[in-house]
C-alpha atoms as a PDB file:
ATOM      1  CA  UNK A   1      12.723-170.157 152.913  1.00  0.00           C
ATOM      2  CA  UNK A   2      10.651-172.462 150.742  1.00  0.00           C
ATOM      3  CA  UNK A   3       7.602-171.869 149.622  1.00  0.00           C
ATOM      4  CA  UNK A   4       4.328-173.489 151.565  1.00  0.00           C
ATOM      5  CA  UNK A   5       2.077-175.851 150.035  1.00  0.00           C
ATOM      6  CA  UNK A   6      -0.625-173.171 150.180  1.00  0.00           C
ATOM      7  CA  UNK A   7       1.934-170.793 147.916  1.00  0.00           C
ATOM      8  CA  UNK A   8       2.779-173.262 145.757  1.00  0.00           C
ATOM      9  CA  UNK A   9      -0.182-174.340 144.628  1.00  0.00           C
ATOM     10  CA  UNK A  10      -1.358-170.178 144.078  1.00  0.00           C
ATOM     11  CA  UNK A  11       1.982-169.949 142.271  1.00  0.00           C
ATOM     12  CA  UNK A  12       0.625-172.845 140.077  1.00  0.00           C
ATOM     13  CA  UNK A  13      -2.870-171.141 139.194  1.00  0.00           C
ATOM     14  CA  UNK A  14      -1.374-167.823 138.968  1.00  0.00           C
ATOM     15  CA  UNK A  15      -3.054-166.287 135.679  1.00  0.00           C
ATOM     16  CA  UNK A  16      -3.338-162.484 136.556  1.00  0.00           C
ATOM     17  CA  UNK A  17      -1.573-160.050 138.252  1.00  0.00           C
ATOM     18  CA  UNK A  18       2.022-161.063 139.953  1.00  0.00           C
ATOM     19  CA  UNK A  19       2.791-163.777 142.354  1.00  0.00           C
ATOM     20  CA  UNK A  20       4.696-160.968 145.026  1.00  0.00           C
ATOM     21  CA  UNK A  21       3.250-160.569 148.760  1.00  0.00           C
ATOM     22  CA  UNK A  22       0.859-158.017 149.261  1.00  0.00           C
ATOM     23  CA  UNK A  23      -0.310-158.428 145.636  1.00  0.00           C
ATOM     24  CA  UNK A  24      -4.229-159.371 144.315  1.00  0.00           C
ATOM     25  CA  UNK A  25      -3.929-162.221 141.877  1.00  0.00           C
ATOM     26  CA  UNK A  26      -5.997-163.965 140.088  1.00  0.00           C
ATOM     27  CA  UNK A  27      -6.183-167.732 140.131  1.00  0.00           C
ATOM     28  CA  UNK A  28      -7.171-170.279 137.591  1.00  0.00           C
ATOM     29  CA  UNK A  29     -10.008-172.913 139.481  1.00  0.00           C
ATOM     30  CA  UNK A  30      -9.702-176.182 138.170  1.00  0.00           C
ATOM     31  CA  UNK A  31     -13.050-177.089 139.608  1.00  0.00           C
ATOM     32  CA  UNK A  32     -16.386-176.153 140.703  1.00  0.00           C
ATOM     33  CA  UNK A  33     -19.508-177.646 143.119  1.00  0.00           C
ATOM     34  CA  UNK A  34     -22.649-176.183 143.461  1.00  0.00           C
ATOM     35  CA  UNK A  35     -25.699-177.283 145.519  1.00  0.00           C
ATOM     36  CA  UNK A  36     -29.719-176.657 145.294  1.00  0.00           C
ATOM     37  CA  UNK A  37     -29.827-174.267 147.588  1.00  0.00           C
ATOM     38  CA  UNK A  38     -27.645-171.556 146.380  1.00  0.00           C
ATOM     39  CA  UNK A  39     -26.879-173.389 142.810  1.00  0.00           C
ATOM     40  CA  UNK A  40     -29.692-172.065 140.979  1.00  0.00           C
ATOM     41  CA  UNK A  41     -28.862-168.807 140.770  1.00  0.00           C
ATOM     42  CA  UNK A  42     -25.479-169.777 139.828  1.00  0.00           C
ATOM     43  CA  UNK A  43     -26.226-171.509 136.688  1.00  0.00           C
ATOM     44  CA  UNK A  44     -29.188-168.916 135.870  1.00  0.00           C
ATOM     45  CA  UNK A  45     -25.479-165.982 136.041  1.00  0.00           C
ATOM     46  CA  UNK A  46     -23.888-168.853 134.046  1.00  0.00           C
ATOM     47  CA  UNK A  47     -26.527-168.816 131.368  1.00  0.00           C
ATOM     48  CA  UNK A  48     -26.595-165.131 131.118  1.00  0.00           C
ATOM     49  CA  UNK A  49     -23.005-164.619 130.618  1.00  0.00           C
ATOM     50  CA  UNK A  50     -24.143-166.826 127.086  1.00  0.00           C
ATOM     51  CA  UNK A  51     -21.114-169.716 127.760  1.00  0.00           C
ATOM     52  CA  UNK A  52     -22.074-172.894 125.660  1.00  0.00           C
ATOM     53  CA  UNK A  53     -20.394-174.730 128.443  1.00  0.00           C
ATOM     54  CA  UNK A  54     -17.968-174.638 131.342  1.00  0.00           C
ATOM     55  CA  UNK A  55     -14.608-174.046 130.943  1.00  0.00           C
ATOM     56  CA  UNK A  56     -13.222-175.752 133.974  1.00  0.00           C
ATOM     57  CA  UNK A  57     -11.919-179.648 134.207  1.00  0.00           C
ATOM     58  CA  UNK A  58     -14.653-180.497 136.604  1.00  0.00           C
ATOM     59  CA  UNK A  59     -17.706-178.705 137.713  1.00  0.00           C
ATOM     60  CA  UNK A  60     -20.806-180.953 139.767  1.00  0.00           C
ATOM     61  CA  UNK A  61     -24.311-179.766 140.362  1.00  0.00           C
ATOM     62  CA  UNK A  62     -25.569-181.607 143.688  1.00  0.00           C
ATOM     63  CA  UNK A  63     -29.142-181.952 145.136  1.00  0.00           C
ATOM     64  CA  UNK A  64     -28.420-182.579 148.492  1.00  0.00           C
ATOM     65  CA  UNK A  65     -30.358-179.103 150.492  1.00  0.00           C
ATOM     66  CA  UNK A  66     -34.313-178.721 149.196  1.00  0.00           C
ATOM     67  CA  UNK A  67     -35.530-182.128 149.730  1.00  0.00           C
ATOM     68  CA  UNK A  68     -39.016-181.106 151.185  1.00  0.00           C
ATOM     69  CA  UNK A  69     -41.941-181.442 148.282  1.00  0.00           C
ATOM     70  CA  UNK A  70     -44.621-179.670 150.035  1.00  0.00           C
ATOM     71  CA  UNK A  71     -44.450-177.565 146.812  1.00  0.00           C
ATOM     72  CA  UNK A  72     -43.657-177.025 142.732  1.00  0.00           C
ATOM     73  CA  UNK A  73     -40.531-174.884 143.613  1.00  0.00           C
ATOM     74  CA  UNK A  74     -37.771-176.987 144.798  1.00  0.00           C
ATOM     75  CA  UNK A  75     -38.978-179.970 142.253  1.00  0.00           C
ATOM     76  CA  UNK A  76     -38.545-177.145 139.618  1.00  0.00           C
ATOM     77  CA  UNK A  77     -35.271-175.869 140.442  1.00  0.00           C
ATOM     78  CA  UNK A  78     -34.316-179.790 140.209  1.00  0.00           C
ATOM     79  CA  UNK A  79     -35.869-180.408 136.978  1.00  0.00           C
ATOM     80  CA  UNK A  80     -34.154-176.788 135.942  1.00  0.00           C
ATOM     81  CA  UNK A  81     -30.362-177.699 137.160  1.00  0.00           C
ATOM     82  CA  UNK A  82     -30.604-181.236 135.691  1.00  0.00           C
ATOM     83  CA  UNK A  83     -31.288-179.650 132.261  1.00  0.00           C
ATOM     84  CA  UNK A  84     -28.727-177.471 132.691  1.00  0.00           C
ATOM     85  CA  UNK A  85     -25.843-179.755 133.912  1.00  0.00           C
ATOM     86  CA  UNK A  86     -27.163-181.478 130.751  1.00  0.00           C
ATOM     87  CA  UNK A  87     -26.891-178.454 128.513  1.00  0.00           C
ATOM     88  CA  UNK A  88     -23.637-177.209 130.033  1.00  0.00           C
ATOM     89  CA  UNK A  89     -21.321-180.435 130.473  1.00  0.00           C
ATOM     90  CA  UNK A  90     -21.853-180.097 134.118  1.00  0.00           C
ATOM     91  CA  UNK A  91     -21.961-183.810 136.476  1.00  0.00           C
ATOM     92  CA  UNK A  92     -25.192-184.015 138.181  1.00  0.00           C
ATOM     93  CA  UNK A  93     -25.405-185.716 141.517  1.00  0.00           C
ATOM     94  CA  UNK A  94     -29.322-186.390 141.654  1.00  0.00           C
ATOM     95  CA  UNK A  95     -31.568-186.564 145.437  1.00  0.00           C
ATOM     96  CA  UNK A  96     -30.171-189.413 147.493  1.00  0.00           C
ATOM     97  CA  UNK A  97     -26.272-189.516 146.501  1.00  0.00           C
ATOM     98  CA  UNK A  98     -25.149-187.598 149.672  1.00  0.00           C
ATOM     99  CA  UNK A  99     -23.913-184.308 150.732  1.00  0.00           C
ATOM    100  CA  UNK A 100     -21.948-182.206 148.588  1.00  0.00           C
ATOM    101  CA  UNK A 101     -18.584-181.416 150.249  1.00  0.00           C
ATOM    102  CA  UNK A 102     -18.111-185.328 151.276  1.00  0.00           C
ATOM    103  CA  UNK A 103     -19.124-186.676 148.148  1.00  0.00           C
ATOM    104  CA  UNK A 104     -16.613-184.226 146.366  1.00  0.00           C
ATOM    105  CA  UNK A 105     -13.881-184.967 148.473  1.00  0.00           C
ATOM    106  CA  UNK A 106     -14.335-188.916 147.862  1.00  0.00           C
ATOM    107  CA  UNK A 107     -14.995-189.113 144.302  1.00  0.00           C
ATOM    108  CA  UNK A 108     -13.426-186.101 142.420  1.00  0.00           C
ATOM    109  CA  UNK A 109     -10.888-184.314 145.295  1.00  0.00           C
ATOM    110  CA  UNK A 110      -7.324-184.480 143.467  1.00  0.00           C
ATOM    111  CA  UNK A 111      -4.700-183.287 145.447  1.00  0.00           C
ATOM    112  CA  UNK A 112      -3.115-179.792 144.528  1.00  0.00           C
ATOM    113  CA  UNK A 113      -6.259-178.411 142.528  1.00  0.00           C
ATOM    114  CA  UNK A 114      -7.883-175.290 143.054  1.00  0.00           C
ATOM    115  CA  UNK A 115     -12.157-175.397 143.953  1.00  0.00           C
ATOM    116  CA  UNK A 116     -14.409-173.066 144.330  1.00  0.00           C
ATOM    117  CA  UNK A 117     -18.437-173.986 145.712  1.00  0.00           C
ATOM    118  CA  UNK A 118     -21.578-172.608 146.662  1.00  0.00           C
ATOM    119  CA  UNK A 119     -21.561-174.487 149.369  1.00  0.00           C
ATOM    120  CA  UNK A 120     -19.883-173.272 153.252  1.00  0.00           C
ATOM    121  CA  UNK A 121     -18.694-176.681 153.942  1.00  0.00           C
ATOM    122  CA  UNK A 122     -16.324-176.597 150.390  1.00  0.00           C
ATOM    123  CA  UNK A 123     -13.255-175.858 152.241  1.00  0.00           C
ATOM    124  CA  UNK A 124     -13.525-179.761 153.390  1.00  0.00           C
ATOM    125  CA  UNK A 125     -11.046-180.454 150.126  1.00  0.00           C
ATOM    126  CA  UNK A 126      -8.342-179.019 151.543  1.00  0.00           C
ATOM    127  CA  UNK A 127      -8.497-181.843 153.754  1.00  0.00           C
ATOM    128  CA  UNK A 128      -6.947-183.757 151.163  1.00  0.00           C
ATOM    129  CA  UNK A 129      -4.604-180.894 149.918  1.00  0.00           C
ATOM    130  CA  UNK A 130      -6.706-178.864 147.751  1.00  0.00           C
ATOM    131  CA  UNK A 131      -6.891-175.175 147.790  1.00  0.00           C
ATOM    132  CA  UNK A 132     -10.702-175.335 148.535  1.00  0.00           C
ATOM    133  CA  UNK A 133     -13.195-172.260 149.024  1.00  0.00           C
ATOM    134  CA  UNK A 134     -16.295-171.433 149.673  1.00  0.00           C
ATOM    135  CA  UNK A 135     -18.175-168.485 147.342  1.00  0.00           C
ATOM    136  CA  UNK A 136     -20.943-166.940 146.415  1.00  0.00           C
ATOM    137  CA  UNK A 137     -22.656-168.207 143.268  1.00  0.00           C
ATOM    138  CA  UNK A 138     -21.517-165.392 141.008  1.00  0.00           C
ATOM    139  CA  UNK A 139     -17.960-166.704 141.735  1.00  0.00           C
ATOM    140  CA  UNK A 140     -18.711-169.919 141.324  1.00  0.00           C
ATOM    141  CA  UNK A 141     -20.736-168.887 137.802  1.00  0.00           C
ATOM    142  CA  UNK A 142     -17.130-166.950 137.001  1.00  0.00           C
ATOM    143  CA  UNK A 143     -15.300-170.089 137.177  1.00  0.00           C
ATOM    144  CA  UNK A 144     -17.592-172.590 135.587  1.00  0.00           C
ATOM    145  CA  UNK A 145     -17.000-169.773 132.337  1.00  0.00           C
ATOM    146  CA  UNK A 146     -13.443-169.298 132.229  1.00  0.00           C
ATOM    147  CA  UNK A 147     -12.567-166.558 135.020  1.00  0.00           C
ATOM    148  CA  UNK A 148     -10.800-166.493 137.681  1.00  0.00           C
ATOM    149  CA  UNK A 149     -10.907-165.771 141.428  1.00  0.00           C
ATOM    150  CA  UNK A 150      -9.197-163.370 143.467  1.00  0.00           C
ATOM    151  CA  UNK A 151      -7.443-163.238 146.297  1.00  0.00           C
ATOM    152  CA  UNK A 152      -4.778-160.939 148.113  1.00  0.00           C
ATOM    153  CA  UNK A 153      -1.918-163.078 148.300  1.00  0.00           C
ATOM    154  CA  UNK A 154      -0.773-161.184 151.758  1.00  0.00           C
ATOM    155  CA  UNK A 155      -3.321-162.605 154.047  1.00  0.00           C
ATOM    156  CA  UNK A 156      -2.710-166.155 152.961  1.00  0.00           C
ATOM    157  CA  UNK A 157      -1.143-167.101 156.662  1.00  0.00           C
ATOM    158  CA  UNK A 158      -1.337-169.788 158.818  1.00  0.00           C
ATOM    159  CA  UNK A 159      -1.090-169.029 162.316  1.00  0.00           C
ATOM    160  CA  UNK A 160       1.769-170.461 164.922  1.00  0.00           C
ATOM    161  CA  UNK A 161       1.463-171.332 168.368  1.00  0.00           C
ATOM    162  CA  UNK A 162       4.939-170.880 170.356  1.00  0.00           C
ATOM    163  CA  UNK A 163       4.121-172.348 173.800  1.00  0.00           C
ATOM    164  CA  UNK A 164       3.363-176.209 173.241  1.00  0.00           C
ATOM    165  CA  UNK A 165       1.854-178.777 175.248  1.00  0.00           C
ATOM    166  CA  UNK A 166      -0.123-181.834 174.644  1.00  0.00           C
ATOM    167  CA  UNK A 167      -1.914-182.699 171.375  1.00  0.00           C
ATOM    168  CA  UNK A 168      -5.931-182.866 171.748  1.00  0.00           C
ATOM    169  CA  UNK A 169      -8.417-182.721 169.022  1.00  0.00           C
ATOM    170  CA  UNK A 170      -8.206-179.991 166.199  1.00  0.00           C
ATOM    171  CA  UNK A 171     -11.698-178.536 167.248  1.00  0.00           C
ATOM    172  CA  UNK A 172     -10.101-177.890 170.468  1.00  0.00           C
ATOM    173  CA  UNK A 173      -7.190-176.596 169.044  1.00  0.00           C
ATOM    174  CA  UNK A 174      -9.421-174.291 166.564  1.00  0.00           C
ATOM    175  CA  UNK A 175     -11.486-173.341 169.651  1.00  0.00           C
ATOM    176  CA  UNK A 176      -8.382-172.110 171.166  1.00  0.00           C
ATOM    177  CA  UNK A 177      -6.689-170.480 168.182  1.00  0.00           C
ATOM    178  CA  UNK A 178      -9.654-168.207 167.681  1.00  0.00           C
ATOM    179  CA  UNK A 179      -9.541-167.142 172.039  1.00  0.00           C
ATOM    180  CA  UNK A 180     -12.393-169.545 172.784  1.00  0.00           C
ATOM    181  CA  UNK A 181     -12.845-171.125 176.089  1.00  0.00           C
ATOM    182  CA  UNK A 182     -11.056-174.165 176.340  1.00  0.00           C
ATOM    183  CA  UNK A 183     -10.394-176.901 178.848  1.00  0.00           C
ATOM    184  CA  UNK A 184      -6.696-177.973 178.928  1.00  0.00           C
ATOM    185  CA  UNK A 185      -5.340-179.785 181.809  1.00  0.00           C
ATOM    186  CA  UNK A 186      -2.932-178.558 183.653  1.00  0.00           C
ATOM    187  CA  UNK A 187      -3.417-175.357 181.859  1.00  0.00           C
ATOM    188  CA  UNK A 188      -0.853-173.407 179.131  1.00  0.00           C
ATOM    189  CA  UNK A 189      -1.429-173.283 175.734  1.00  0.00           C
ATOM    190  CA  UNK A 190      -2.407-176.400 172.820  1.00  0.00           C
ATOM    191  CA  UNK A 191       0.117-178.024 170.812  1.00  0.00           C
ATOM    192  CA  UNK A 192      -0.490-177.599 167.064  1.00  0.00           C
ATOM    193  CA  UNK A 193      -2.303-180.553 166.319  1.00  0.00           C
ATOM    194  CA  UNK A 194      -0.478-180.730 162.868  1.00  0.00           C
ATOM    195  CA  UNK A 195       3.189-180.636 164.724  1.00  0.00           C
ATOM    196  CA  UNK A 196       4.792-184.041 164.298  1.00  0.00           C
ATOM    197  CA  UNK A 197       0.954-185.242 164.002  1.00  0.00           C
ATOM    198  CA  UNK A 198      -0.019-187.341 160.637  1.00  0.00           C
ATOM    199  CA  UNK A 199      -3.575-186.042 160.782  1.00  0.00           C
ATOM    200  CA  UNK A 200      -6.135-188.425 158.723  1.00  0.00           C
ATOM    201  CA  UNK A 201      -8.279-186.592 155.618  1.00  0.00           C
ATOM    202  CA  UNK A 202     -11.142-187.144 158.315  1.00  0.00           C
ATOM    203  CA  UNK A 203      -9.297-184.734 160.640  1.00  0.00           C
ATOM    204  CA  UNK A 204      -7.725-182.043 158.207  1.00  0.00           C
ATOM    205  CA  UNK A 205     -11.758-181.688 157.009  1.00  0.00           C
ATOM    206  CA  UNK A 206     -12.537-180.764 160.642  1.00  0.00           C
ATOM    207  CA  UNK A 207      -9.882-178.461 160.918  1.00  0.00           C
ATOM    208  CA  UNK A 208     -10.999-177.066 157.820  1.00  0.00           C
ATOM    209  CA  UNK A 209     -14.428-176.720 158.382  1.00  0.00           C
ATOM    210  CA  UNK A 210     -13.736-175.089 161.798  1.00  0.00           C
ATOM    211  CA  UNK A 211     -11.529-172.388 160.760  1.00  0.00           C
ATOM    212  CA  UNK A 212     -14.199-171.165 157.681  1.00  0.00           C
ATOM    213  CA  UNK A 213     -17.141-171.584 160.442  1.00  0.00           C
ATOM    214  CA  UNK A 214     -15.644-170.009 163.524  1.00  0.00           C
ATOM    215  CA  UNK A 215     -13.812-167.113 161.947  1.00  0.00           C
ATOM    216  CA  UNK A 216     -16.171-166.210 159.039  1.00  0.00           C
ATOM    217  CA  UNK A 217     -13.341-165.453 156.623  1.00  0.00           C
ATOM    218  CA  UNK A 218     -13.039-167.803 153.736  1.00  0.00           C
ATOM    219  CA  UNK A 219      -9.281-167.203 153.553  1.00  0.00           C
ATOM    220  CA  UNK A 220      -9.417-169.101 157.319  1.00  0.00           C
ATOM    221  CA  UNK A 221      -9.726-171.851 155.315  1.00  0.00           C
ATOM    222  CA  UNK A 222      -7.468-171.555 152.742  1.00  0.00           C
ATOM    223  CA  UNK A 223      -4.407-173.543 154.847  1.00  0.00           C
ATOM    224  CA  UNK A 224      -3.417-176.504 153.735  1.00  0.00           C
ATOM    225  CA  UNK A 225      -1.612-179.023 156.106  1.00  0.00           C
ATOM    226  CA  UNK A 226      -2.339-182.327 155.610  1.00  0.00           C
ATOM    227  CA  UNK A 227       1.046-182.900 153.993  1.00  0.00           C
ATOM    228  CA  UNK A 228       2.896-180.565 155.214  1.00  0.00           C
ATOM    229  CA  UNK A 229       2.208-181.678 158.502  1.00  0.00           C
ATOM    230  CA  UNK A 230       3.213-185.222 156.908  1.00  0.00           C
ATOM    231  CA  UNK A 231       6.768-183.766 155.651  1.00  0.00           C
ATOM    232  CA  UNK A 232       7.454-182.217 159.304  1.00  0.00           C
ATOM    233  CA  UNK A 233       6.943-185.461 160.987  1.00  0.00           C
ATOM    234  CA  UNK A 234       9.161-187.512 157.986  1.00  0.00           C
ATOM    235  CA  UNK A 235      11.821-184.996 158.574  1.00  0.00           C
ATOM    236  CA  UNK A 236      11.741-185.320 162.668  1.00  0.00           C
ATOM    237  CA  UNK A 237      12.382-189.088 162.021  1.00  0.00           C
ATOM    238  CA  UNK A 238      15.604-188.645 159.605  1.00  0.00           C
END
């Protein structure tokens, strides 16, 4: 059996340990996102582990959380992670240029590259075919200096449904995965919304976003089927 899109694109940023099920490996991230919430004490790790600058192809500071003023400190920690972005060859995406998951997905998501964020929405890139988690800032601080991430290659599964009926929306489908209430006419089980369904980026972000909020697990996010979903549906037409 081949190997998943998921697996192949671990098996691409392999750097430590071995690429064998059941096995912790560690992963090379390709890019980074931070926002002003939980950013700050990201770069403040970053600047303590002495790195001149960051050692990944792409890493963007976003001010998109702290907007109120009704004090010094979130003006500060602006001022502070402009300088640094600055200092460290880090993009800054100033106050008013959106919010941090959508932005990355339009204007830097590549598919097939690994990100890591401090943000819980980061998962949206795999809406697109990234391998996209969220992380806590010392991760994200590992990353931006060379490390890498880990991850136990053994729980990297997607779940199946085998009773099938009508398509509805991937929240419902989510809903229902994780033994939610849901209403389904007629009643039985949901149809895999990405069986012989060419979801839009719009959709794969939902389901996305779903799985990381409603299970709490970042590796709930880690499934990738955008185009996999797309090769199932070419291959039911041949």
């Amino acid at each position: 059996m081949g190997l998943t899109l998921t697996e192949k694109i671990l098996k691409a940023h392999v750097v430590d340990g071995e690429f064998v099920k059941g096995q912790e490996i560690g992963i090379k991230i390709d890019q980074t996102l931070t926002q002003d919430a939980t950013g700050t004490m990201a770069y403040l790790e970053l600047e303590a582990m002495k790195t001149p600058s960051v050692n990944t192809e792409l890493s963007v500071s976003y001010v998109d959380h702290n907007m109120m003023q009704n004090g010094p400190e979130n003006r500060n920690d602006h001022l502070y992670l402009q300088t640094v972005a600055a200092e460290k060859g880090v993009i800054f995406s100033p106050p008013g240029n959106g919010i941090c998951h959508q932005l990355h997905l339009e204007r830097f998501g590549i598919p097939g590259k690994t990100l890591i964020g401090s943000d819980s929405h980061t998962p949206t890139g795999g809406g697109i075919g990234m391998l996209a988690f969220g992380a806590g800032g010392l991760d994200v601080a590992v990353a931006m200096g060379g490390g890498t991430l880990g991850s136990l290659f053994d729980n990297l599964r997607a779940k199946k449904e085998q009773e099938q009926i009508e398509t509805l929306s991937v929240q419902d489908y989510l809903l229902q995965q994780l033994g939610q209430p849901v209403a389904v006419k007629g009643g039985g089980t949901l149809k895999d919304p990405t069986d012989g369904h060419e979801m839009t980026a719009k959709e794969a972000m939902a389901m996305k976003i779903m799985q990381n909020a409603l299970n709490g697990d970042i590796r709930s996010a880690q499934f990738i089927m955008q185009l996999e979903a797309q090769q199932r549906l070419q291959n039911k037409r041949k």
